[in-house]
N, C-alpha and C. Protein backbone atom coordinates (compact mmCIF):
# COMPACT_ATOMS: atom_id res chain seq x y z
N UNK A 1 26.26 8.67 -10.41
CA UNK A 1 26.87 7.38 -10.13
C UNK A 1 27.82 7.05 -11.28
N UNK A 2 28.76 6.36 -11.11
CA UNK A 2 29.89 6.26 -12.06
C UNK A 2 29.33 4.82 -12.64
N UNK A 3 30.15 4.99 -13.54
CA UNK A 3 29.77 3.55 -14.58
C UNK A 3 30.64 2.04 -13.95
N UNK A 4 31.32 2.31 -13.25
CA UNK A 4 32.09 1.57 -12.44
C UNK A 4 31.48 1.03 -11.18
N UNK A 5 30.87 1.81 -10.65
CA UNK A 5 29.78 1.52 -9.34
C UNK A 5 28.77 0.80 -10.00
N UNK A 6 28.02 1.50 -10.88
CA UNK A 6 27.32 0.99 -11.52
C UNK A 6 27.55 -1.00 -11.61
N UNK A 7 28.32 -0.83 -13.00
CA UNK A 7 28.87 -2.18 -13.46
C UNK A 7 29.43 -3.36 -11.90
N UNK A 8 29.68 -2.63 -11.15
CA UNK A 8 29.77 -3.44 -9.86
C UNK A 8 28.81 -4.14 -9.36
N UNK A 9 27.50 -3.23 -9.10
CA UNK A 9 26.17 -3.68 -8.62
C UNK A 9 26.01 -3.95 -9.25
N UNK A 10 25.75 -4.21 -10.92
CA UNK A 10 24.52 -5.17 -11.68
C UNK A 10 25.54 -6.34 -11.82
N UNK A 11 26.91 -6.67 -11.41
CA UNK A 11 27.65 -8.05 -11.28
C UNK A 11 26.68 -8.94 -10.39
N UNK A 12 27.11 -7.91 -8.99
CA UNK A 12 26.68 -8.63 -8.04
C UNK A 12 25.28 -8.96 -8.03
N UNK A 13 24.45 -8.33 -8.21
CA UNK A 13 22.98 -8.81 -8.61
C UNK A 13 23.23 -10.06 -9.81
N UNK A 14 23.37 -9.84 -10.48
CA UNK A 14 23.89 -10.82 -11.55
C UNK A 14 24.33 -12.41 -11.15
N UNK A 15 25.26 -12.01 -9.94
CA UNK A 15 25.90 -13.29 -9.75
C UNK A 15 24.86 -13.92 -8.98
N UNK A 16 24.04 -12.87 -7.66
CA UNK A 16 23.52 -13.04 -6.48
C UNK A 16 22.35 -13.93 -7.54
N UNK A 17 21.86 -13.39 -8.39
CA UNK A 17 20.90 -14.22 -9.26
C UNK A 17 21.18 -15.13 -9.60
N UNK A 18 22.09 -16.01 -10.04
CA UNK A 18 22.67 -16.96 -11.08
C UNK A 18 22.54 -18.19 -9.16
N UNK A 19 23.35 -17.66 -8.38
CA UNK A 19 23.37 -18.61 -7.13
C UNK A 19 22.13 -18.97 -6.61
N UNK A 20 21.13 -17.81 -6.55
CA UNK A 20 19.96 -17.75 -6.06
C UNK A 20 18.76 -19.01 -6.76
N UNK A 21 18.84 -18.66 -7.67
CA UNK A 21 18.48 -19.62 -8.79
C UNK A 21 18.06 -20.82 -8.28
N UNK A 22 19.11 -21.43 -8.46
CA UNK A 22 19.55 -23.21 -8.05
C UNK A 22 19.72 -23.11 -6.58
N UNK A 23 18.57 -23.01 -5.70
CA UNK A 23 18.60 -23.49 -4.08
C UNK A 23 18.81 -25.09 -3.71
N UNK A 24 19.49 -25.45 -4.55
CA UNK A 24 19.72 -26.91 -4.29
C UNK A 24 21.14 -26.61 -4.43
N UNK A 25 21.84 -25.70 -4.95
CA UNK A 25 23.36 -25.42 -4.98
C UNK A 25 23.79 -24.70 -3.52
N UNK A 26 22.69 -23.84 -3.10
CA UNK A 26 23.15 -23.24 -1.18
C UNK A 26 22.46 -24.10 -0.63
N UNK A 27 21.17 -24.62 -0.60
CA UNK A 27 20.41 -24.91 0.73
C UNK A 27 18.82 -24.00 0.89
N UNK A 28 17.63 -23.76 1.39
CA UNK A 28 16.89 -23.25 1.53
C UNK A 28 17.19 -22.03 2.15
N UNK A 29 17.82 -22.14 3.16
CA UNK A 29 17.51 -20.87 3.98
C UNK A 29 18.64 -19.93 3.29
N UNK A 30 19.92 -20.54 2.88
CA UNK A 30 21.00 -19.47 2.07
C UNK A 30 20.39 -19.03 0.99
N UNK A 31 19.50 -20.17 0.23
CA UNK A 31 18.45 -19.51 -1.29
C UNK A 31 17.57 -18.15 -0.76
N UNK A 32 16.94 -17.99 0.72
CA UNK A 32 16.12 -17.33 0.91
C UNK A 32 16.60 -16.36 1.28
N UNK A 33 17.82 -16.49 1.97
CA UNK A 33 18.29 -14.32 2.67
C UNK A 33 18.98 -14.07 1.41
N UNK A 34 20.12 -14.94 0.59
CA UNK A 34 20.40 -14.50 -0.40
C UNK A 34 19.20 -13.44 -1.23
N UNK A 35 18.28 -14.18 -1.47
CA UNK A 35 16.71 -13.65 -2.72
C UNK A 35 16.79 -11.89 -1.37
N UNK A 36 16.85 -12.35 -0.30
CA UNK A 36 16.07 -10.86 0.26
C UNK A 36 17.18 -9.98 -0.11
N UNK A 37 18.34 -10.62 0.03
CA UNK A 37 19.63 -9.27 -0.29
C UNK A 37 19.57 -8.86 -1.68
N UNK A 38 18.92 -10.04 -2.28
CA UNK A 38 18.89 -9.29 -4.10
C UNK A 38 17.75 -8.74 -4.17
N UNK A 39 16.69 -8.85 -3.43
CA UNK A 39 15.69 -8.24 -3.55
C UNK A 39 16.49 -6.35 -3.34
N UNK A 40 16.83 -6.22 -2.11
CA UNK A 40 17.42 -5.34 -1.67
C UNK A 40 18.61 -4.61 -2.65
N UNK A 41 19.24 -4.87 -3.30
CA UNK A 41 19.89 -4.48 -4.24
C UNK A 41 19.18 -4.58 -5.49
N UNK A 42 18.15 -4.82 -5.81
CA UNK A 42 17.65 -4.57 -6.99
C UNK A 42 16.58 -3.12 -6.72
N UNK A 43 16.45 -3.00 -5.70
CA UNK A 43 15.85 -1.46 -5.20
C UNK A 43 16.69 -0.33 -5.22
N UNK A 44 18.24 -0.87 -4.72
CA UNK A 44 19.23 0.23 -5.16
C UNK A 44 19.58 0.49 -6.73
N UNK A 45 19.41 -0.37 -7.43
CA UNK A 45 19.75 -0.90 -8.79
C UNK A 45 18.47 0.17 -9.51
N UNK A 46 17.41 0.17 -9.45
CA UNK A 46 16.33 0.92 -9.54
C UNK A 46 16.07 2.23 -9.21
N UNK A 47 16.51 2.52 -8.18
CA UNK A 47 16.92 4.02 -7.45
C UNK A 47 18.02 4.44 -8.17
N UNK A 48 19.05 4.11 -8.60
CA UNK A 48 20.53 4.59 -9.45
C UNK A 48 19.88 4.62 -10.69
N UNK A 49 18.98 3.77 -11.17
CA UNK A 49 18.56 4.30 -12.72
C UNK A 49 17.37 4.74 -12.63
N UNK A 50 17.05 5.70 -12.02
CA UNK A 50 15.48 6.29 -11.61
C UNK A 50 15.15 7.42 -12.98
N UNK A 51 16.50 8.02 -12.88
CA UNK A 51 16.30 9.10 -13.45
C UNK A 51 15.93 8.36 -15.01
N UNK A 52 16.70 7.67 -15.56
CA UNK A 52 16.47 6.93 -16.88
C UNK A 52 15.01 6.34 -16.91
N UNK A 53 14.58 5.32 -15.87
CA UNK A 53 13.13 5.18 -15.99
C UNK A 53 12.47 6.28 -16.33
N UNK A 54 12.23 7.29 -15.51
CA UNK A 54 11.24 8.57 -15.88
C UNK A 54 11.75 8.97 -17.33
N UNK A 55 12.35 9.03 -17.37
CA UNK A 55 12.61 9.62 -19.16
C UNK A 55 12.23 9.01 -20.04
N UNK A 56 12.29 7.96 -19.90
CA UNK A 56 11.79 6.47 -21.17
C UNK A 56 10.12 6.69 -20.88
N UNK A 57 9.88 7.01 -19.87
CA UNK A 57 8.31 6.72 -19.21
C UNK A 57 7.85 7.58 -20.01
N UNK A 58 8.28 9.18 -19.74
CA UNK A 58 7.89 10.65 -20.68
C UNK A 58 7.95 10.52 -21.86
N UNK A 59 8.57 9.84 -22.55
CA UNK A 59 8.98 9.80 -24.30
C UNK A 59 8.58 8.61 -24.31
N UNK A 60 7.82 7.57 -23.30
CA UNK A 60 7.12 5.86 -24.18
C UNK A 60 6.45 6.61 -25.31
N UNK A 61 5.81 7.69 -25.34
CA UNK A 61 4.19 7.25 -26.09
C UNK A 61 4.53 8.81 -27.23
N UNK A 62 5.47 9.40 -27.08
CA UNK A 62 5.79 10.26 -27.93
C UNK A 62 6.72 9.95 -29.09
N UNK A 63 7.23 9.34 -28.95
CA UNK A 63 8.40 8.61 -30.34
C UNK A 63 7.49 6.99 -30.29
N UNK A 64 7.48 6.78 -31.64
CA UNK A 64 7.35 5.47 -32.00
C UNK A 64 8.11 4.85 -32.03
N UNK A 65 9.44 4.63 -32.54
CA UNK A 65 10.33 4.22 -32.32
C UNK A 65 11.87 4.84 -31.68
N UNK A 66 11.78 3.74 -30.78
CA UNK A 66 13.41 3.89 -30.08
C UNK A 66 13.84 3.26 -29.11
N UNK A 67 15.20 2.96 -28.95
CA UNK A 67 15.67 1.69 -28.81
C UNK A 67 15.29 1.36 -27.43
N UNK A 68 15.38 2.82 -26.60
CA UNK A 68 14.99 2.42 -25.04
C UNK A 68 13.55 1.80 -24.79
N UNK A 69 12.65 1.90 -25.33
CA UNK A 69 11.16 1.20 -25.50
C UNK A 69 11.48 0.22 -25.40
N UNK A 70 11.93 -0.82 -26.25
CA UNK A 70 12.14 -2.57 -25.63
C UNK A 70 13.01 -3.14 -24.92
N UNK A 71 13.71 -2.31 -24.26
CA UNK A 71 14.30 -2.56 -22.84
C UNK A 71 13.90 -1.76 -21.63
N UNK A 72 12.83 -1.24 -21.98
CA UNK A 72 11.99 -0.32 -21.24
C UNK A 72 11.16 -1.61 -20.26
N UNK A 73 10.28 -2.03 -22.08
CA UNK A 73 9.65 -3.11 -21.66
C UNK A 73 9.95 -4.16 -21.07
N UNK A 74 10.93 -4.88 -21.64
CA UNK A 74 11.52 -6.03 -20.78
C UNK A 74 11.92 -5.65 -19.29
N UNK A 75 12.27 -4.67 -19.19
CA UNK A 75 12.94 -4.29 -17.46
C UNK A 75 11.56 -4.26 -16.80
N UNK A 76 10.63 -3.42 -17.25
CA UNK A 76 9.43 -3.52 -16.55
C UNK A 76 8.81 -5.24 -16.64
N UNK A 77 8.68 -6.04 -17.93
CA UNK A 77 8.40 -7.22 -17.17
C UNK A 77 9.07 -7.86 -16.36
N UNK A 78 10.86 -7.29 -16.19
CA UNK A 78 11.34 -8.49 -15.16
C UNK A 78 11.26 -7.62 -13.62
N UNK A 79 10.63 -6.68 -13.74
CA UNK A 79 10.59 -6.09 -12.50
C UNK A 79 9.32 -6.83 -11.73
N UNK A 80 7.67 -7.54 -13.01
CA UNK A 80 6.91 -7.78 -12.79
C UNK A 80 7.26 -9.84 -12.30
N UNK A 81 8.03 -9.95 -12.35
CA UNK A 81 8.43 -11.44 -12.71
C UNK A 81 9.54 -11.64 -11.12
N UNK A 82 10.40 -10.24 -10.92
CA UNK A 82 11.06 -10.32 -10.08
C UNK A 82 10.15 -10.12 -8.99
N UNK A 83 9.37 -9.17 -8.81
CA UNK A 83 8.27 -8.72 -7.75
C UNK A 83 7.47 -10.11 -7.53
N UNK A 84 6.95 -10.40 -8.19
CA UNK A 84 6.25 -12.37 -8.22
C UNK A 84 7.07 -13.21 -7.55
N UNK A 85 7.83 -13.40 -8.12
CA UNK A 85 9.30 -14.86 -7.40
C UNK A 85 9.53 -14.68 -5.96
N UNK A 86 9.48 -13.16 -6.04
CA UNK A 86 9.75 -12.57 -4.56
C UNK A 86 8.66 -12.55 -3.45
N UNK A 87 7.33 -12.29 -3.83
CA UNK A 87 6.29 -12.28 -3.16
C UNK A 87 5.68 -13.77 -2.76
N UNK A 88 5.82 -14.73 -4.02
CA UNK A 88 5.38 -15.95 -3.79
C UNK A 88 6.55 -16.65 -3.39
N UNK A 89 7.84 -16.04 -3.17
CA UNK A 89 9.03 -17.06 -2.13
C UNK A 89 8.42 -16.59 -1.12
N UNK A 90 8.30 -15.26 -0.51
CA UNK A 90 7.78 -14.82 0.79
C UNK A 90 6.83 -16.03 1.52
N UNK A 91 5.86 -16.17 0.54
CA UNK A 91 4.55 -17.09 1.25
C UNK A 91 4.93 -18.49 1.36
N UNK A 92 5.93 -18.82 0.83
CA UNK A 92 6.04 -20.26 0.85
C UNK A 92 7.80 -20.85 1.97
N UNK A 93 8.02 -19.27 2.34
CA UNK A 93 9.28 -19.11 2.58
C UNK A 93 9.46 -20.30 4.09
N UNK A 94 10.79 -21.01 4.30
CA UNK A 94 10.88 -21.61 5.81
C UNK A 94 11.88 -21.18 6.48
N UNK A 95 12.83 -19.91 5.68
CA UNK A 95 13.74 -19.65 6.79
C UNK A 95 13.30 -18.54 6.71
N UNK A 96 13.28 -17.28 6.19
CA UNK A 96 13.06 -16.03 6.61
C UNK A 96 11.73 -15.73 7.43
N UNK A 97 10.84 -15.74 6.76
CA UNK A 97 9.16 -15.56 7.67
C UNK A 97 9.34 -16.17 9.14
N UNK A 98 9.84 -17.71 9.26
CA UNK A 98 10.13 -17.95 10.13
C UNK A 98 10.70 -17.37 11.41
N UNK A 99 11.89 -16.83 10.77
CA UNK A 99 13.20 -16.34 11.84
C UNK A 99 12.25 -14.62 11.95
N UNK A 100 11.42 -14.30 11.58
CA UNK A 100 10.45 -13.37 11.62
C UNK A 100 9.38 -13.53 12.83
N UNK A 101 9.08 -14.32 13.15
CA UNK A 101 8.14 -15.01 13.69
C UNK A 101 7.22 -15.27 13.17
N UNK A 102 6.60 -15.25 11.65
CA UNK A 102 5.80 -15.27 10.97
C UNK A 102 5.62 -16.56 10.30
N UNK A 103 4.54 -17.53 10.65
CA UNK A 103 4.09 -18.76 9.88
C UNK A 103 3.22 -18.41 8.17
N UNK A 104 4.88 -19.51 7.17
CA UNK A 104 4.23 -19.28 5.92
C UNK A 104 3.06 -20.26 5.41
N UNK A 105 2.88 -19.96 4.10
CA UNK A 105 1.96 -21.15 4.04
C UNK A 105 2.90 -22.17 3.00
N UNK A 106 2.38 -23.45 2.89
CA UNK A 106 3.26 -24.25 1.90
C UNK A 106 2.29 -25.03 1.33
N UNK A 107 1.89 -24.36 0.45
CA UNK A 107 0.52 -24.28 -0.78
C UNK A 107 1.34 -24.94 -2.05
N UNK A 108 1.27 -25.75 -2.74
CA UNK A 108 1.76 -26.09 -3.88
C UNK A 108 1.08 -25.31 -4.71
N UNK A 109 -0.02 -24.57 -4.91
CA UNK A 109 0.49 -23.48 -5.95
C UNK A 109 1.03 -22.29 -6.13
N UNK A 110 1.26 -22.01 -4.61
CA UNK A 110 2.03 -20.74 -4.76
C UNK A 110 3.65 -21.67 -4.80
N UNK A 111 3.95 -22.94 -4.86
CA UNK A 111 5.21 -22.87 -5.04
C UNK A 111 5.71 -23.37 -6.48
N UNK A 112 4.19 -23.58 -7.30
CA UNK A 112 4.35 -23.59 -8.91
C UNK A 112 4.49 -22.29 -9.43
N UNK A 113 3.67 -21.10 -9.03
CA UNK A 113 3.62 -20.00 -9.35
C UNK A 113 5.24 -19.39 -8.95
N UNK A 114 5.55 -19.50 -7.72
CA UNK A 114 7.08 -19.43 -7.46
C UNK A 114 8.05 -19.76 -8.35
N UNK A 115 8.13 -21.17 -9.01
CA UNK A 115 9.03 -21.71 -10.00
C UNK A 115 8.74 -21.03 -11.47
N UNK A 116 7.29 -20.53 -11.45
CA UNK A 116 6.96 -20.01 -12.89
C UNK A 116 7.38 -18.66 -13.41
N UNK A 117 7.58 -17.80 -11.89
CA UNK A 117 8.03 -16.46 -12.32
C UNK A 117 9.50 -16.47 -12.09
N UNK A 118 10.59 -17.69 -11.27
CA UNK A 118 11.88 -17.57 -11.55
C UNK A 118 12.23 -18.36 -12.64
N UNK A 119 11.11 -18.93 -13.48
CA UNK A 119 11.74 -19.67 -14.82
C UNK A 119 11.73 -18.00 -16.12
N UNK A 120 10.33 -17.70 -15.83
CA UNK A 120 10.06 -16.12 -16.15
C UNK A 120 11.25 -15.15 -16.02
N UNK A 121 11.89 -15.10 -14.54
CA UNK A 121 12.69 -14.00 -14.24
C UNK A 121 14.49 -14.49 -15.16
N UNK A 122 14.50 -16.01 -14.91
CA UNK A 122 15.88 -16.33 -16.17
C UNK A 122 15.70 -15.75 -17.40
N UNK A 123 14.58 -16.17 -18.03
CA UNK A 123 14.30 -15.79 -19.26
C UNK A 123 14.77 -13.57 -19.42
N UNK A 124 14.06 -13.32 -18.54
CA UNK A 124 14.18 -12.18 -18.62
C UNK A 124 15.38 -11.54 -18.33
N UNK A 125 16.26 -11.78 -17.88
CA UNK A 125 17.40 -11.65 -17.38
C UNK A 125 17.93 -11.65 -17.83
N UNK A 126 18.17 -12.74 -18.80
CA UNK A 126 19.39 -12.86 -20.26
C UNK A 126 18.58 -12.56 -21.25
N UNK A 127 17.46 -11.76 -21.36
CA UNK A 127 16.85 -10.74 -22.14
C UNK A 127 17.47 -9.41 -21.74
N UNK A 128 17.36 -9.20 -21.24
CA UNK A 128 17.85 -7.86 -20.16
C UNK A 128 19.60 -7.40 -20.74
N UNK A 129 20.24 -8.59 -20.36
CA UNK A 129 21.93 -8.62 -20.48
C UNK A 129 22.10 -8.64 -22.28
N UNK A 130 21.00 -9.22 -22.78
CA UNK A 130 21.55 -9.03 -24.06
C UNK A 130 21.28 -7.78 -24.73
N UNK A 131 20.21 -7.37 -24.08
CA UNK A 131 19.58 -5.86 -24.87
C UNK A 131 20.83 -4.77 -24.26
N UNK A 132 21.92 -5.25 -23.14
CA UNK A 132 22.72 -4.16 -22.54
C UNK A 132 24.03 -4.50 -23.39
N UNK A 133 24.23 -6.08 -23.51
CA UNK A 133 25.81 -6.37 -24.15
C UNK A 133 26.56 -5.14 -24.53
N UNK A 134 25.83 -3.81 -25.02
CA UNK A 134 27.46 -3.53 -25.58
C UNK A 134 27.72 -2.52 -24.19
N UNK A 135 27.29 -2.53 -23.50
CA UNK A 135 27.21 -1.33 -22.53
C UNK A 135 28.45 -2.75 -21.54
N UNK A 136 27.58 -3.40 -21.17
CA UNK A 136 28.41 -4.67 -20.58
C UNK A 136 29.97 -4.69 -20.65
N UNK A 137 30.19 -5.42 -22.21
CA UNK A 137 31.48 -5.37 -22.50
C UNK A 137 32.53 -4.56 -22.39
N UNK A 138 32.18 -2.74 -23.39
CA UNK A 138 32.42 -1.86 -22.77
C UNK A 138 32.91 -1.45 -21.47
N UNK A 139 32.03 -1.76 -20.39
CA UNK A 139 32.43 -1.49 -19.42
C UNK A 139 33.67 -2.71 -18.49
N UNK A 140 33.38 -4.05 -18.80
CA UNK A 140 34.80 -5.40 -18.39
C UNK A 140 35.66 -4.61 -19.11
N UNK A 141 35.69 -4.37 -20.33
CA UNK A 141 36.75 -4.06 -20.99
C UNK A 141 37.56 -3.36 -20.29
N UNK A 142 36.97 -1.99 -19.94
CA UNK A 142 37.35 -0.78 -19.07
C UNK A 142 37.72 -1.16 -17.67
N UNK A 143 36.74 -1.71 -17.26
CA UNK A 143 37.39 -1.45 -15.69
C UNK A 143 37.46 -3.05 -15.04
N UNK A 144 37.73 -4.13 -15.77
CA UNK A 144 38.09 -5.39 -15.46
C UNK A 144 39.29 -5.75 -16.22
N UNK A 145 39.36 -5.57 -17.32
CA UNK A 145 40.06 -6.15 -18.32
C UNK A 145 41.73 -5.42 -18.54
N UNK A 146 41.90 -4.16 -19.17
CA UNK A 146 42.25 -3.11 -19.16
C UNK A 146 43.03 -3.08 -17.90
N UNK A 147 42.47 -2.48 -16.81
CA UNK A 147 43.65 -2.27 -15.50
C UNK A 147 44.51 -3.59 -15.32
N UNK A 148 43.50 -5.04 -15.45
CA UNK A 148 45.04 -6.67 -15.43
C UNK A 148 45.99 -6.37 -16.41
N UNK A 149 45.60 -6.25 -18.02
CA UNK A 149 46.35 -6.05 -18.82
C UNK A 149 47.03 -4.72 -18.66
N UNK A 150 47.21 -3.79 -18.29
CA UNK A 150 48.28 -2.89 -17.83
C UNK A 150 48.94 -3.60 -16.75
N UNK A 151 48.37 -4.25 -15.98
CA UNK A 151 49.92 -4.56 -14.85
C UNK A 151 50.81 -5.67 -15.63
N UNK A 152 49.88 -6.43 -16.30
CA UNK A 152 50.74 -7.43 -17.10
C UNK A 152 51.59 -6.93 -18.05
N UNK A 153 51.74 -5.57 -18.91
CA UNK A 153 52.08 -5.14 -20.10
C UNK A 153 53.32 -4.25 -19.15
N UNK A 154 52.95 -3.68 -17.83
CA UNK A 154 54.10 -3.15 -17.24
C UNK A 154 54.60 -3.87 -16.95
N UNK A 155 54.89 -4.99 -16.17
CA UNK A 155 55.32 -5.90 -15.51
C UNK A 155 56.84 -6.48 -16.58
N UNK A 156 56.16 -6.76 -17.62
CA UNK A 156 56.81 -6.97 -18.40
C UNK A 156 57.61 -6.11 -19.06
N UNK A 157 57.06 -4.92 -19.40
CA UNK A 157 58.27 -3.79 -19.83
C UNK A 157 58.99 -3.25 -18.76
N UNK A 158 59.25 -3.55 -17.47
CA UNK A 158 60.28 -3.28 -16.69
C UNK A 158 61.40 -3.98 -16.54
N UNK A 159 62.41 -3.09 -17.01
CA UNK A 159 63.43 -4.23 -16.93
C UNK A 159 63.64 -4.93 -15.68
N UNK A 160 64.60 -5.72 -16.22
CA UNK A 160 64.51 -7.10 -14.90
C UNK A 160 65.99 -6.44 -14.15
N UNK A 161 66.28 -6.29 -12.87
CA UNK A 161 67.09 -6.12 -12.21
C UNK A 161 67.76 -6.36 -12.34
N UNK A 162 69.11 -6.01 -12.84
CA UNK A 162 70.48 -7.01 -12.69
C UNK A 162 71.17 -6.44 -11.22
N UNK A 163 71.71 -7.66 -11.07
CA UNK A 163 72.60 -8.20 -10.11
C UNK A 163 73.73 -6.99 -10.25
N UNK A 164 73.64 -6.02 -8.93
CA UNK A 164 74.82 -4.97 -9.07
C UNK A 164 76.16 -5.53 -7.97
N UNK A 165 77.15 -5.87 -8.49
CA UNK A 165 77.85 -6.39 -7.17
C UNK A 165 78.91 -4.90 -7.52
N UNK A 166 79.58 -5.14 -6.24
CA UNK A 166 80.32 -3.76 -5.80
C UNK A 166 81.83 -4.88 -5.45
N UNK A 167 82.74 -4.62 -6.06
CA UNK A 167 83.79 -4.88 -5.61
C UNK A 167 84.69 -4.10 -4.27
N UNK A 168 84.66 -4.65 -3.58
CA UNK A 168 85.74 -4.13 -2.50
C UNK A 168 87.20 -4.13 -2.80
N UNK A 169 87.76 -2.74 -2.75
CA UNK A 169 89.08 -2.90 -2.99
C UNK A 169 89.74 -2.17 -2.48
């Protein structure tokens, strides 16, 4: 997978998270298929870095130190935090289960436990983005930043057309 594909999907997860968040900014039922599509892209997101999990997994307990270990860890707790938010939206859910045919329950503690693992899953998240920053930047730089500023830097070093008139004579 290219670093470009890559950096695409963890936007959109990224953003899909940041909207998802605040269901008072879509509405319930847009908060809820939204969460299933990020659910769903965070499985592809997981599958594209599979191979990296298993490697960090094989070398946790053989090196004492190294850098992939605490972003090892943190990814695995927000996987444990994301899996929660997700399971306890499920049970408390009114548009998806529904449009399922499936009656949820609406338990106030599964919808404290709900708020506790997406206050959990923020936290972890901009744990996550900061342990990646330079990989991040790096990559806007490259394939956001970089291709505008070339059309702007050409744009400008082309000369400007002059006006060719042709005399008739």
């Amino acid at each position: 997978m290219s670093n470009k594909t890559n950096l695409l999907i963890d936007l959109s997860i990224f953003a899909a998270f940041l909207v998802a968040f605040e269901p008072r900014l879509t509405g319930i039922s847009i908060h809820e298929w939204l969460s299933v599509a990020l659910a769903a892209a965070i499985v592809v997101h997981l599958l594209l870095h599979w191979k990296w999990i298993t490697q960090v997994l094989l070398r946790f307990f053989r090196q004492l130190f190294h850098a992939s270990r605490l972003k090892f860890v943190v990814d695995l707790l927000l996987f444990v935090a994301f899996t929660g938010v997700m399971l306890s939206g499920l049970l408390i859910s009114r548009s998806v289960l529904p449009a399922l045919g499936i009656s949820a329950t609406h338990d106030g503690a599964w919808e404290r436990l709900h708020g506790l693992f997406a206050n959990l899953s923020l936290y972890l998240v901009a744990l996550h983005f900061a342990l990646n920053w330079k990989w991040v930047v790096t990559m806007v730089k490259r394939y956001l930043i970089a291709p505008i500023t070339g059309l702007v830097v050409r744009r400008k070093a082309e000369p400007a057309l002059a006006e060719v008139r042709i005399d008739d004579k």
